[in-house]
C-alpha atoms as a PDB file:
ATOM      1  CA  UNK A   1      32.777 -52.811  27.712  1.00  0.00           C
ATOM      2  CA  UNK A   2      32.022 -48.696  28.112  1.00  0.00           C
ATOM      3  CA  UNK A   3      28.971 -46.947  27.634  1.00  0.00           C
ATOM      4  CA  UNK A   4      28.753 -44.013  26.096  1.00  0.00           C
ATOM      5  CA  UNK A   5      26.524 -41.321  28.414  1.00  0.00           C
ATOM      6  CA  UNK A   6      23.832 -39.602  26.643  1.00  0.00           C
ATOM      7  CA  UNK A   7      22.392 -36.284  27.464  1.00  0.00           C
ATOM      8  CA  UNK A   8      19.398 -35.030  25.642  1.00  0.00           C
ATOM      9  CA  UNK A   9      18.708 -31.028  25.882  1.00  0.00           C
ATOM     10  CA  UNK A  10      15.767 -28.608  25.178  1.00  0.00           C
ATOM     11  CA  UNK A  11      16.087 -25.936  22.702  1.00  0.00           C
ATOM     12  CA  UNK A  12      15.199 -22.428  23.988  1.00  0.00           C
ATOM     13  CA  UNK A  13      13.048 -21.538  21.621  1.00  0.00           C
ATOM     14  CA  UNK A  14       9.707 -23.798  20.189  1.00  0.00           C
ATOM     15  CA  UNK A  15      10.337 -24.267  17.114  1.00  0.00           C
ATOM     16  CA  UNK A  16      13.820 -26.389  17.249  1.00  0.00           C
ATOM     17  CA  UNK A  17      15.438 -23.890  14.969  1.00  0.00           C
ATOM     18  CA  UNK A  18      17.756 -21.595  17.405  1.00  0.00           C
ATOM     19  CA  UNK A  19      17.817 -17.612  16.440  1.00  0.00           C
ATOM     20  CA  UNK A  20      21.391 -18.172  15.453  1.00  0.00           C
ATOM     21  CA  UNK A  21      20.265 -20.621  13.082  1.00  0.00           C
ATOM     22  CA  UNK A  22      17.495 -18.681  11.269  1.00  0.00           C
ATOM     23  CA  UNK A  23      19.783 -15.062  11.053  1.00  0.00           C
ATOM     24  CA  UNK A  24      21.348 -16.986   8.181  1.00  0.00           C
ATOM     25  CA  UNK A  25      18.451 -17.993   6.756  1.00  0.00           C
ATOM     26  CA  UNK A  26      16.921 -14.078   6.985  1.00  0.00           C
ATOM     27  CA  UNK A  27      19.901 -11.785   5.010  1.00  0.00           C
ATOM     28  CA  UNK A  28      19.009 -13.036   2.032  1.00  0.00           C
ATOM     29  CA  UNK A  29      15.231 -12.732   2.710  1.00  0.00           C
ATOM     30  CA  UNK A  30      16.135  -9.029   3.771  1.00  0.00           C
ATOM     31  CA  UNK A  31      17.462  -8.327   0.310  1.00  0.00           C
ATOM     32  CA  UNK A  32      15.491 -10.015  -2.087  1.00  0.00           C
ATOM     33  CA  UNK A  33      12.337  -8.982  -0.076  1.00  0.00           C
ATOM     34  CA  UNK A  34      12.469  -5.215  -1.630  1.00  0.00           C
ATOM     35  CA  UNK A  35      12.972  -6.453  -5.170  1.00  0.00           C
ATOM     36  CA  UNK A  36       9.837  -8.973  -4.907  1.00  0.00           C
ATOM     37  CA  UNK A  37       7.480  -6.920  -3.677  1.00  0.00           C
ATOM     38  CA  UNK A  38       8.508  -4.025  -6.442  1.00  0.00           C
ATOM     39  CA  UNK A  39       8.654  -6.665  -8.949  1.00  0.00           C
ATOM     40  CA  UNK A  40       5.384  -8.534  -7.919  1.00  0.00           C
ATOM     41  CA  UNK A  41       3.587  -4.181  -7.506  1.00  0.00           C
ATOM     42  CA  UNK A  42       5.280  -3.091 -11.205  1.00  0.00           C
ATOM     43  CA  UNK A  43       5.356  -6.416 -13.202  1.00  0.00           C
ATOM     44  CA  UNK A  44       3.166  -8.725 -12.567  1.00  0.00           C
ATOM     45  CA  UNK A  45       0.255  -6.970 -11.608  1.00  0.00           C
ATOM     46  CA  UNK A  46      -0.015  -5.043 -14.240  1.00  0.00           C
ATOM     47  CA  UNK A  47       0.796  -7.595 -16.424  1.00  0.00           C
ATOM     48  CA  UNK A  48      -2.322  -9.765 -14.883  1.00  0.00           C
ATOM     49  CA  UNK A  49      -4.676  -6.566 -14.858  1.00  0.00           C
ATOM     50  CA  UNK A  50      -4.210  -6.008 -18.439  1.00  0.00           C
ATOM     51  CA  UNK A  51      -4.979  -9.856 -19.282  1.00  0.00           C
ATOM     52  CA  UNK A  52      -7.819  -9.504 -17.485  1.00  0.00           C
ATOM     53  CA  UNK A  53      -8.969  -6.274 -19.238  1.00  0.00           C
ATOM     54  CA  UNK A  54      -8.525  -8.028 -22.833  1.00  0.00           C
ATOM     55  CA  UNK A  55     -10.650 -10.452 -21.908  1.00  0.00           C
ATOM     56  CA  UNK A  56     -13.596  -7.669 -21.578  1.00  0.00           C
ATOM     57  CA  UNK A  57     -15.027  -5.362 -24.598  1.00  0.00           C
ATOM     58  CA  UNK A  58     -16.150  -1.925 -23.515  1.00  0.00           C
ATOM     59  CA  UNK A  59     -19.684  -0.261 -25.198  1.00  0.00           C
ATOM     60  CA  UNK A  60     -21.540   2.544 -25.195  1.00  0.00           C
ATOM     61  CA  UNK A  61     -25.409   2.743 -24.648  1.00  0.00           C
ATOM     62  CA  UNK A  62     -27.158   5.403 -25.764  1.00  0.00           C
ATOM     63  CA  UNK A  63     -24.926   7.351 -28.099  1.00  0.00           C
ATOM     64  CA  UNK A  64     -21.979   9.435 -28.215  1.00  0.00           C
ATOM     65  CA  UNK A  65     -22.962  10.890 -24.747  1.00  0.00           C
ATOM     66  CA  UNK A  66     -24.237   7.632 -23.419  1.00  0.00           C
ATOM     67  CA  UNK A  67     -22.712   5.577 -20.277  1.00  0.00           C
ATOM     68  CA  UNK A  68     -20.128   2.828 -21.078  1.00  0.00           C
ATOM     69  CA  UNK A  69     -21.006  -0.611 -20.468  1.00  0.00           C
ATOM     70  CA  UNK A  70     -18.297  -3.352 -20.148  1.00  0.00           C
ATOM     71  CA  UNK A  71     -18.982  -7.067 -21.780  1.00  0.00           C
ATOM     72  CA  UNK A  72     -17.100  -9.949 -21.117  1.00  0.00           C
ATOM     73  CA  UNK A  73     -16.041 -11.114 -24.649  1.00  0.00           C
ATOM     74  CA  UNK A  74     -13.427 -13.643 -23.675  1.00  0.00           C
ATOM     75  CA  UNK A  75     -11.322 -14.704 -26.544  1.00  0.00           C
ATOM     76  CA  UNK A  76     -13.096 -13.325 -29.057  1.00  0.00           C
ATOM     77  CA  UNK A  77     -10.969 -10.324 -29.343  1.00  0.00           C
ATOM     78  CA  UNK A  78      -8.402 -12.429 -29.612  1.00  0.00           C
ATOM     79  CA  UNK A  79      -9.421 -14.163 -32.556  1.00  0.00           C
ATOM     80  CA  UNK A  80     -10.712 -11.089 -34.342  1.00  0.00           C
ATOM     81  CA  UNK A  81      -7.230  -9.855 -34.147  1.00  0.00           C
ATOM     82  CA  UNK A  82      -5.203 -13.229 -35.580  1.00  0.00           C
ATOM     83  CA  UNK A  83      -7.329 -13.099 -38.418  1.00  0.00           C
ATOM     84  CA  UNK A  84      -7.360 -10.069 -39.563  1.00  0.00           C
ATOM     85  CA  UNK A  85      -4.787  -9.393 -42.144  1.00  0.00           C
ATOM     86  CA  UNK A  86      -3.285  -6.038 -41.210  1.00  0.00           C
ATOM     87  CA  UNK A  87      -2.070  -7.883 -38.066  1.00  0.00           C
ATOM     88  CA  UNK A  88      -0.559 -10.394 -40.150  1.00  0.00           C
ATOM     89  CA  UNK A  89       1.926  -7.502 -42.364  1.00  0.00           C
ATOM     90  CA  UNK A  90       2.666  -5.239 -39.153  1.00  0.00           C
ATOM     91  CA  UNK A  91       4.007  -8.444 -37.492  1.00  0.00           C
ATOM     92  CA  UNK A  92       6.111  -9.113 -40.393  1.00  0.00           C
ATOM     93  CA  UNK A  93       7.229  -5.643 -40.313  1.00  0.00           C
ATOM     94  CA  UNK A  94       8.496  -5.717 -37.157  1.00  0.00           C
ATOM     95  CA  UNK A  95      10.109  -9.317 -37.314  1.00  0.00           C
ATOM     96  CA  UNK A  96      11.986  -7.880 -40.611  1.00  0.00           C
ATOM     97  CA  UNK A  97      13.091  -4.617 -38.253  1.00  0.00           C
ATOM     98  CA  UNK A  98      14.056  -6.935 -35.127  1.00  0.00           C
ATOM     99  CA  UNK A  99      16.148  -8.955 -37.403  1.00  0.00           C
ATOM    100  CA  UNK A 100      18.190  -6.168 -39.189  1.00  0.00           C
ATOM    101  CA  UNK A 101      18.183  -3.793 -36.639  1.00  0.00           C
ATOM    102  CA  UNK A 102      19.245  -6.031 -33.647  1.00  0.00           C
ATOM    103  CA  UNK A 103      22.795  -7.537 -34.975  1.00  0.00           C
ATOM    104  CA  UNK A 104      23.190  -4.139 -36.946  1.00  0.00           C
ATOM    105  CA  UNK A 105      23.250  -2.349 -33.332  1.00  0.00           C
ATOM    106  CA  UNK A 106      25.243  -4.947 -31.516  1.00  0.00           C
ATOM    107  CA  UNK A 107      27.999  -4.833 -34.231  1.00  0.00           C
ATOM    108  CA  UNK A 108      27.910  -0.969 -33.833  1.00  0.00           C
ATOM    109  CA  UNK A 109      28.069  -1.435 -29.914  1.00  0.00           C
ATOM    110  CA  UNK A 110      30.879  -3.563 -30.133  1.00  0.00           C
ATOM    111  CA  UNK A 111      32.807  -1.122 -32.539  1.00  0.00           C
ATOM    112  CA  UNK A 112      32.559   1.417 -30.779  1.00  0.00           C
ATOM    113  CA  UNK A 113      33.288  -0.451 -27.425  1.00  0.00           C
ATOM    114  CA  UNK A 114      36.578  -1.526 -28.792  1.00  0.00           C
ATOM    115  CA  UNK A 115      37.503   2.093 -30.311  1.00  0.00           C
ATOM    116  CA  UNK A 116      37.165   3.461 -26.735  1.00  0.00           C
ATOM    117  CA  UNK A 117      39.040   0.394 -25.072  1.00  0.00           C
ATOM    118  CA  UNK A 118      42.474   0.430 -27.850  1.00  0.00           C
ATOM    119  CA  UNK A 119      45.597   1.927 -26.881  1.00  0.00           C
ATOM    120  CA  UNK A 120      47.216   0.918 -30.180  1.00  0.00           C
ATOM    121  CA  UNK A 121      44.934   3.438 -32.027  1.00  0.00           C
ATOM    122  CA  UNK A 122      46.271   6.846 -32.699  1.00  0.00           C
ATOM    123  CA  UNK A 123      42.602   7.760 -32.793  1.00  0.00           C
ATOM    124  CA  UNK A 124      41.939   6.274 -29.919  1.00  0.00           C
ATOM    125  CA  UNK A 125      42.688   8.899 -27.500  1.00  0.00           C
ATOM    126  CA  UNK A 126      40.583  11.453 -29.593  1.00  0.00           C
ATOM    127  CA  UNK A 127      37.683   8.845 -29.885  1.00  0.00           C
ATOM    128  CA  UNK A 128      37.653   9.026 -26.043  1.00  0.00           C
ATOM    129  CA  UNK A 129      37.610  12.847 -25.644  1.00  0.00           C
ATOM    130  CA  UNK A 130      34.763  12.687 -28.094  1.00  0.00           C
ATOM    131  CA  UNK A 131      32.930   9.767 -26.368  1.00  0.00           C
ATOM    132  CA  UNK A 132      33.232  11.514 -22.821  1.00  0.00           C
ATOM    133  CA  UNK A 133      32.683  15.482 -23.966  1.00  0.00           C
ATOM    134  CA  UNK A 134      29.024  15.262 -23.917  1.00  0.00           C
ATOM    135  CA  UNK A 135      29.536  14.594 -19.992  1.00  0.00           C
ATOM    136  CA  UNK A 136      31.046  17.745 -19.172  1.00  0.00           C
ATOM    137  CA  UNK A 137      29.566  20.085 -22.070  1.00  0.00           C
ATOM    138  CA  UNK A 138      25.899  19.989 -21.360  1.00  0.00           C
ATOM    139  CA  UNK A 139      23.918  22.665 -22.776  1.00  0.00           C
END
């Protein structure tokens, strides 16, 4: 019968995790660090302050020349704004324009994409002269 020995060690460091361990762990902390605090300065705060400032209707006291005094209205603005039937035809509007407009654009995208990638094309050669002149004619 054999008996196996056992040894059992410290880590240098406190918290069990050894440097070499965490430097892993770090790189991609290192690079998505930049783009979170951006995103999280440019985004999202904004995005939160301006909820917050819908949620409050602004009035003045005292006339024209009077101070402005800020109410919180909550959703009442909100409301106001779904019913009202103006609302109702500029969303349509724009749902009408998003839906010709969008596939219109990709199919032009795509044409011209392909024009400037063909080799068969005779024109192709003087479609990419004309797609890259306005890089080296400026005005």
């Amino acid at each position: 019968m054999t008996y196996a020995k056992v040894t059992i060690t410290k880590s240098r460091t406190r918290g069990g995790a050894s440097p070499r361990r965490l430097r892993p762990m770090l790189r991609p902390i290192g690079f998505l660090g930049p783009f979170c605090v951006a995103f999280v300065l440019f985004f999202l705060l904004p995005i939160g302050y301006a909820i917050y400032q819908s949620l409050f209707s602004t009035g003045r006291i005292g006339g024209v020349f009077g101070h402005t005094v800020q109410v919180f209205s909550g959703l009442d603005q909100y409301k106001s704004v779904l019913t009202n039937s103006s609302f109702d035809s500029s969303m349509l509007r724009v749902a009408w324009y998003a839906l010709l407009l969008v596939p219109l654009m990709a199919v032009i995208a795509v044409t011209l994409a392909l024009l400037l990638d063909a080799s068969a094309l005779r024109v192709a050669r003087f479609f990419r002269t004309l797609f890259f002149l306005r890089t080296r004619c400026r005005p």
